[in-house]
N, C-alpha and C. Protein backbone atom coordinates (compact mmCIF):
# COMPACT_ATOMS: atom_id res chain seq x y z
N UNK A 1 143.69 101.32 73.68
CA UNK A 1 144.12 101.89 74.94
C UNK A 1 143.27 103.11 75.24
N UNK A 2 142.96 103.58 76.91
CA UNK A 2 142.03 104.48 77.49
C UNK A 2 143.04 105.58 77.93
N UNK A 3 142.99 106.47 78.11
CA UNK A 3 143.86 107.45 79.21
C UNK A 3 142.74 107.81 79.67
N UNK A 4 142.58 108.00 81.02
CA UNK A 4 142.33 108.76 82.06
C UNK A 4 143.09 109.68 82.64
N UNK A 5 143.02 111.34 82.51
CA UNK A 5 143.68 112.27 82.67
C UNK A 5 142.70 112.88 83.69
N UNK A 6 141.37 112.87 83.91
CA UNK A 6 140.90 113.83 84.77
C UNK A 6 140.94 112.45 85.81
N UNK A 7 139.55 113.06 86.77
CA UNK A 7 138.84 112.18 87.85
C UNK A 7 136.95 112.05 87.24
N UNK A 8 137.54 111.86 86.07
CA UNK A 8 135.92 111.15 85.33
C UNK A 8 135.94 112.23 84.01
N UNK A 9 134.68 112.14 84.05
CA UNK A 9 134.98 112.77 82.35
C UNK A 9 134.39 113.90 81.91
N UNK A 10 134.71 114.61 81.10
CA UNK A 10 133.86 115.99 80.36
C UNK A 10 134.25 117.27 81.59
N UNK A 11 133.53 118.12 81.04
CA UNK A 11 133.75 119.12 81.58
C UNK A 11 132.60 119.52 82.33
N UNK A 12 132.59 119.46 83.53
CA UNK A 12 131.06 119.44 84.47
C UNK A 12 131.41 119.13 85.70
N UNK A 13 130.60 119.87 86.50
CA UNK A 13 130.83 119.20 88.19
C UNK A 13 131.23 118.23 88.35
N UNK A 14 132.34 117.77 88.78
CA UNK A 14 133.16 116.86 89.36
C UNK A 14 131.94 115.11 89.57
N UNK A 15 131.02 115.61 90.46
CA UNK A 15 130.51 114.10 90.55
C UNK A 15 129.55 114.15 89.29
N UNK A 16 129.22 115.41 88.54
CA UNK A 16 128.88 114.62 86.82
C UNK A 16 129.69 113.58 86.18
N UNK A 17 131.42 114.14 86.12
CA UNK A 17 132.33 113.84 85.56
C UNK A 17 132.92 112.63 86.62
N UNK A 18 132.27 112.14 87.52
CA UNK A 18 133.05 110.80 87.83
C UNK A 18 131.37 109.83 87.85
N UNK A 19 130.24 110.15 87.71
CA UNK A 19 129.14 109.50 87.00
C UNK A 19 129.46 108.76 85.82
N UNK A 20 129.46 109.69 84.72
CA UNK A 20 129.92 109.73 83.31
C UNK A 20 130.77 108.76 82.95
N UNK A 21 132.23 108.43 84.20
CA UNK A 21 133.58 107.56 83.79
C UNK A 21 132.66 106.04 84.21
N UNK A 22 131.57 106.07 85.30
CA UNK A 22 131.35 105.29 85.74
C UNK A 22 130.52 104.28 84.67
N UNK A 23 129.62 105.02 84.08
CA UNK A 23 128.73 104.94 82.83
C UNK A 23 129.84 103.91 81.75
N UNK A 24 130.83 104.76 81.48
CA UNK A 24 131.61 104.91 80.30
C UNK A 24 132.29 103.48 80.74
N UNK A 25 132.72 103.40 81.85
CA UNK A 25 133.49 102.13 82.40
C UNK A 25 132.57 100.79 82.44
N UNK A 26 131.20 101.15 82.53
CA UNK A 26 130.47 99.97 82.62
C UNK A 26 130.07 99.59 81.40
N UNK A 27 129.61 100.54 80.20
CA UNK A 27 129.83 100.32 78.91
C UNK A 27 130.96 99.12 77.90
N UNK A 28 132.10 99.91 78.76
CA UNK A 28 133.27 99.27 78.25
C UNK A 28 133.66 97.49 78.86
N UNK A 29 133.09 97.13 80.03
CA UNK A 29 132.93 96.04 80.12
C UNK A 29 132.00 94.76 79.52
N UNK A 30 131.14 95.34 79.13
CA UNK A 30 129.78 94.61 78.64
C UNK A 30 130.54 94.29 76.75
N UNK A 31 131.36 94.92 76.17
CA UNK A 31 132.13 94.80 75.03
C UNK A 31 133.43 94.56 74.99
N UNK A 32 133.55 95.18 73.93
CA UNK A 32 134.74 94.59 73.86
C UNK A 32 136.14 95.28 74.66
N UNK A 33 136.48 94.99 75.29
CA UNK A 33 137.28 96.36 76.21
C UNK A 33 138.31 95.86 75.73
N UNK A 34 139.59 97.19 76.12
CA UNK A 34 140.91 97.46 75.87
C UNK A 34 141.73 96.69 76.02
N UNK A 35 142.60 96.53 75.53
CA UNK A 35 144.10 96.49 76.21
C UNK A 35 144.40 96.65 77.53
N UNK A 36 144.18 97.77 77.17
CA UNK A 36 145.50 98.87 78.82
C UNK A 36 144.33 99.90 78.38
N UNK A 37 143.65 100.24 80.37
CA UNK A 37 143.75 101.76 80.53
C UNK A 37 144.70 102.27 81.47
N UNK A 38 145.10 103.66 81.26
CA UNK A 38 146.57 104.09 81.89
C UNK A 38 145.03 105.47 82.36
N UNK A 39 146.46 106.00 83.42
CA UNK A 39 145.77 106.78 84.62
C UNK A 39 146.43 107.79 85.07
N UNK A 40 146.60 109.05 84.33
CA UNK A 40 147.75 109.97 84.80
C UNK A 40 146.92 111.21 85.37
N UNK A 41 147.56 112.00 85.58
CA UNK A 41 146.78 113.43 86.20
C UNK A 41 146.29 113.32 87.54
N UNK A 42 145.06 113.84 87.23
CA UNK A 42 143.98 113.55 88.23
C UNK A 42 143.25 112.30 87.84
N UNK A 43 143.34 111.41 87.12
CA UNK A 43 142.65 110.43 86.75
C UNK A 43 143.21 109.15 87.68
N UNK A 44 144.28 109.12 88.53
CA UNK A 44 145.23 108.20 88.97
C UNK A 44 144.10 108.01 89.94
N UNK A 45 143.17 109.12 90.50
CA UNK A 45 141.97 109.25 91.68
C UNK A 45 141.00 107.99 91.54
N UNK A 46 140.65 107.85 89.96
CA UNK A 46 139.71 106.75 89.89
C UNK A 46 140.33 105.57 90.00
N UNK A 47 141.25 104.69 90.25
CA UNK A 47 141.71 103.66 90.87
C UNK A 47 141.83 103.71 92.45
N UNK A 48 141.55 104.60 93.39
CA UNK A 48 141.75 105.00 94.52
C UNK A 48 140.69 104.44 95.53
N UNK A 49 141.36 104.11 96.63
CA UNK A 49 140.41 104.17 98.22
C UNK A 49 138.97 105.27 97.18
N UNK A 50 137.63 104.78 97.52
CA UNK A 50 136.69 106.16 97.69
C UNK A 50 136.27 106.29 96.28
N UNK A 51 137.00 106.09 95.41
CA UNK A 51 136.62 105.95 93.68
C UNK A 51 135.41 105.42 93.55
N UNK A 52 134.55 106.45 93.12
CA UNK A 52 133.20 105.43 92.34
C UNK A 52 133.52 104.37 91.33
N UNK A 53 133.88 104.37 90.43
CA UNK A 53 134.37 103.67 89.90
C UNK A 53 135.27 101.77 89.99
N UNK A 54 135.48 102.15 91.40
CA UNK A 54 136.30 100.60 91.23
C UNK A 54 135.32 99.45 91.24
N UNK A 55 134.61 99.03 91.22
CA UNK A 55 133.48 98.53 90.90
C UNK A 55 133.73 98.03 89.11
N UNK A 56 133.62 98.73 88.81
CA UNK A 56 134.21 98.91 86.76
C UNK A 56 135.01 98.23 86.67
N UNK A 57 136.15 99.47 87.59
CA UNK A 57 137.71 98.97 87.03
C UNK A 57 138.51 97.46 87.62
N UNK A 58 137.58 97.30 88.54
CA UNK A 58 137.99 96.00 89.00
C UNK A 58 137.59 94.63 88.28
N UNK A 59 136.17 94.59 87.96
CA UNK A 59 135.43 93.65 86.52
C UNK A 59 136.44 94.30 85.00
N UNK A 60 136.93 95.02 84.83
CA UNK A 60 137.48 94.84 83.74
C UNK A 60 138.75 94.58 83.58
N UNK A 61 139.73 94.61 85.03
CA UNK A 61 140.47 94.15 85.44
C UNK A 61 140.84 92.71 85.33
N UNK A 62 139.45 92.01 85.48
CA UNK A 62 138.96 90.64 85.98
C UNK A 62 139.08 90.02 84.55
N UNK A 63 138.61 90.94 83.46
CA UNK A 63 138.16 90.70 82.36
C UNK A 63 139.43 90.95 81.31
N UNK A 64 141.01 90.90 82.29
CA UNK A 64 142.22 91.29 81.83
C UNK A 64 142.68 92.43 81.08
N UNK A 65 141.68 93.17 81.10
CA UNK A 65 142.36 94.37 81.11
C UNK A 65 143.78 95.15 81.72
N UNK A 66 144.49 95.87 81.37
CA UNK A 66 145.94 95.94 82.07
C UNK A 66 145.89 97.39 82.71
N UNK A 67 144.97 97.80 83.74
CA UNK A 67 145.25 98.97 84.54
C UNK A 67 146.52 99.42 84.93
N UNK A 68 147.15 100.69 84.34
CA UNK A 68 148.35 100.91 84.89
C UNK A 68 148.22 102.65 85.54
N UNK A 69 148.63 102.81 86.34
CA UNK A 69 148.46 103.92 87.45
C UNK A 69 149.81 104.64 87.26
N UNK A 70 150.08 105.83 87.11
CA UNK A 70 151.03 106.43 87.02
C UNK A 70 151.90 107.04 88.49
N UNK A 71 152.87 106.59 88.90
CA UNK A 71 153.11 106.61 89.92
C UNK A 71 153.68 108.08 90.42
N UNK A 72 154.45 108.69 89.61
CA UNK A 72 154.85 110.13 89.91
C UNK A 72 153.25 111.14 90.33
N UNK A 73 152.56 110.59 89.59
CA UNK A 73 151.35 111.35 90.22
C UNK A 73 150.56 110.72 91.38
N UNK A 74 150.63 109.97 91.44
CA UNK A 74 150.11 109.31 93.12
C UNK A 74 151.12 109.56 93.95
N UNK A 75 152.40 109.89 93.72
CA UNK A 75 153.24 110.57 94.56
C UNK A 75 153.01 111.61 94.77
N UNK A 76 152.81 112.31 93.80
CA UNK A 76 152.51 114.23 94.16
C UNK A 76 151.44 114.19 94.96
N UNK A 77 150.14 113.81 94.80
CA UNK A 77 149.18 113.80 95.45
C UNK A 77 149.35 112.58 96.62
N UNK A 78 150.21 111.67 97.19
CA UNK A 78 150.42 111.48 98.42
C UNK A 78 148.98 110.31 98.36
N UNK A 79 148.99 109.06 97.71
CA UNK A 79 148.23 108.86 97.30
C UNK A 79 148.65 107.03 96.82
N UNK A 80 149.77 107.06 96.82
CA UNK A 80 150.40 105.74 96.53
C UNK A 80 149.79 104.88 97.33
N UNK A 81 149.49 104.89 98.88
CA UNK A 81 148.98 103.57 99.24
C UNK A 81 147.26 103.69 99.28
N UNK A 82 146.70 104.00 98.25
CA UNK A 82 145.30 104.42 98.14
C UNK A 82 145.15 103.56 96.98
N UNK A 83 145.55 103.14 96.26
CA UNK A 83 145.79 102.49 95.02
C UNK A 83 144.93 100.74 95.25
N UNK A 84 143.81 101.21 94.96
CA UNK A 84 142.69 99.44 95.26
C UNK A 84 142.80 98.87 93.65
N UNK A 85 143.00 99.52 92.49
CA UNK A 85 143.30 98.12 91.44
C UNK A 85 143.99 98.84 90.83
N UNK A 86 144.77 97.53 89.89
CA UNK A 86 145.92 98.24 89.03
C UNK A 86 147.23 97.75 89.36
N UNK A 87 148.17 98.22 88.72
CA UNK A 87 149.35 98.28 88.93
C UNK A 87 150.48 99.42 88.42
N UNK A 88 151.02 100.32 89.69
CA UNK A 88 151.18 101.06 89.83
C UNK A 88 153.03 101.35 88.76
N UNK A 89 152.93 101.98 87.64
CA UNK A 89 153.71 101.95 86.81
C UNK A 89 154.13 103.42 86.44
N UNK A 90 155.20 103.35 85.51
CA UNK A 90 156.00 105.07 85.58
C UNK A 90 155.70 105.38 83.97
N UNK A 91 155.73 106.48 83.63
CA UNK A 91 155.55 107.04 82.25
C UNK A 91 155.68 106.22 81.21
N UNK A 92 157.28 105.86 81.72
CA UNK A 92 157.74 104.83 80.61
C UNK A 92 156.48 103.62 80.50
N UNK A 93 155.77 103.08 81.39
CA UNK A 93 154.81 101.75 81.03
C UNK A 93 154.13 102.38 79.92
N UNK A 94 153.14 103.62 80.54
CA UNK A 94 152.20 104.19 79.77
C UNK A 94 152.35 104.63 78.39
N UNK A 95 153.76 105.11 78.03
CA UNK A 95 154.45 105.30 76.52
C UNK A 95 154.66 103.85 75.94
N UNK A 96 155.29 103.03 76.56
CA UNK A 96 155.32 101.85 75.63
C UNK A 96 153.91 101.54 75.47
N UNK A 97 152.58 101.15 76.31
CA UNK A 97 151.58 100.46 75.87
C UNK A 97 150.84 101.77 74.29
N UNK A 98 151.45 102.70 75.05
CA UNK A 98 150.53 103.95 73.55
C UNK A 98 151.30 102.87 72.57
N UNK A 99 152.11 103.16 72.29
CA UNK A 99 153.29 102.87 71.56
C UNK A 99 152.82 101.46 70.74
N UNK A 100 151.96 100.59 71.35
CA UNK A 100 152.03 99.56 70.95
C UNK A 100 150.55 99.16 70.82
N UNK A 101 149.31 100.32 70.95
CA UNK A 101 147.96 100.10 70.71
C UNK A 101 148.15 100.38 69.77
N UNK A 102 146.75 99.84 68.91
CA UNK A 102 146.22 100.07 67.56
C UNK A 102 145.59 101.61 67.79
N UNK A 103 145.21 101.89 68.68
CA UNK A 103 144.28 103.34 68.92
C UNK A 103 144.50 103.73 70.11
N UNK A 104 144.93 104.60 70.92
CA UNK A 104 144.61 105.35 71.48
C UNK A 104 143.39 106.51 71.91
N UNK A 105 142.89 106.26 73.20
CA UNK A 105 141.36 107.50 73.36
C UNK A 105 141.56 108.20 74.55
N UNK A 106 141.68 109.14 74.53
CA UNK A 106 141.98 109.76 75.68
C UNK A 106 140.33 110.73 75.93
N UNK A 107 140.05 109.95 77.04
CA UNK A 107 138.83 110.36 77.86
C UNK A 107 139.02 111.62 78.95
């Protein structure tokens, strides 16, 4: 399992750090990819209308991966019908799938 907590990755100008997820996401398709990536914080952004990223997350989607989007935070940020892949799930999804990976990585 992936967490996505920011809107891409590391600590660096914003379109470094959504480069980087993009990199990291295309990496992860070409192998062996996850389970479940989950999407809380600011990270709920990269499943969004405008996301560099959906491109990735949609082929790894394809590739059954289990995108789950945290919905209390696409609520705060007003953001729920912006949601282009995935399926939009509450804490509780994201605790059971931890709960039930072999590893957890929080990016």
């Amino acid at each position: 399992m992936v967490l996505f907590t920011r809107w891409g990755m590391g600590d660096a100008p914003a379109e470094l750090q959504q480069k980087l997820a993009g990199i990291f996401l295309n990496l992860l398709k070409q192998d062996t990819a996850p389970g479940v990536i989950a999407f809380y914080g600011d990270g709920v952004k990269l499943a969004c209308e405008g996301s560099p990223a959906l491109d990735q997350l949609r082929a790894l989607s394809d590739k059954g991966v289990r995108l789950v989007i945290c919905q209390t935070c696409l609520d705060f940020y007003g953001m729920r019908d912006q949601v282009r892949v995935g399926i939009i799930g509450g804490m509780g999804d994201i605790v059971a799938a931890m709960k039930s990976a072999a590893k957890v990585i929080s990016v």
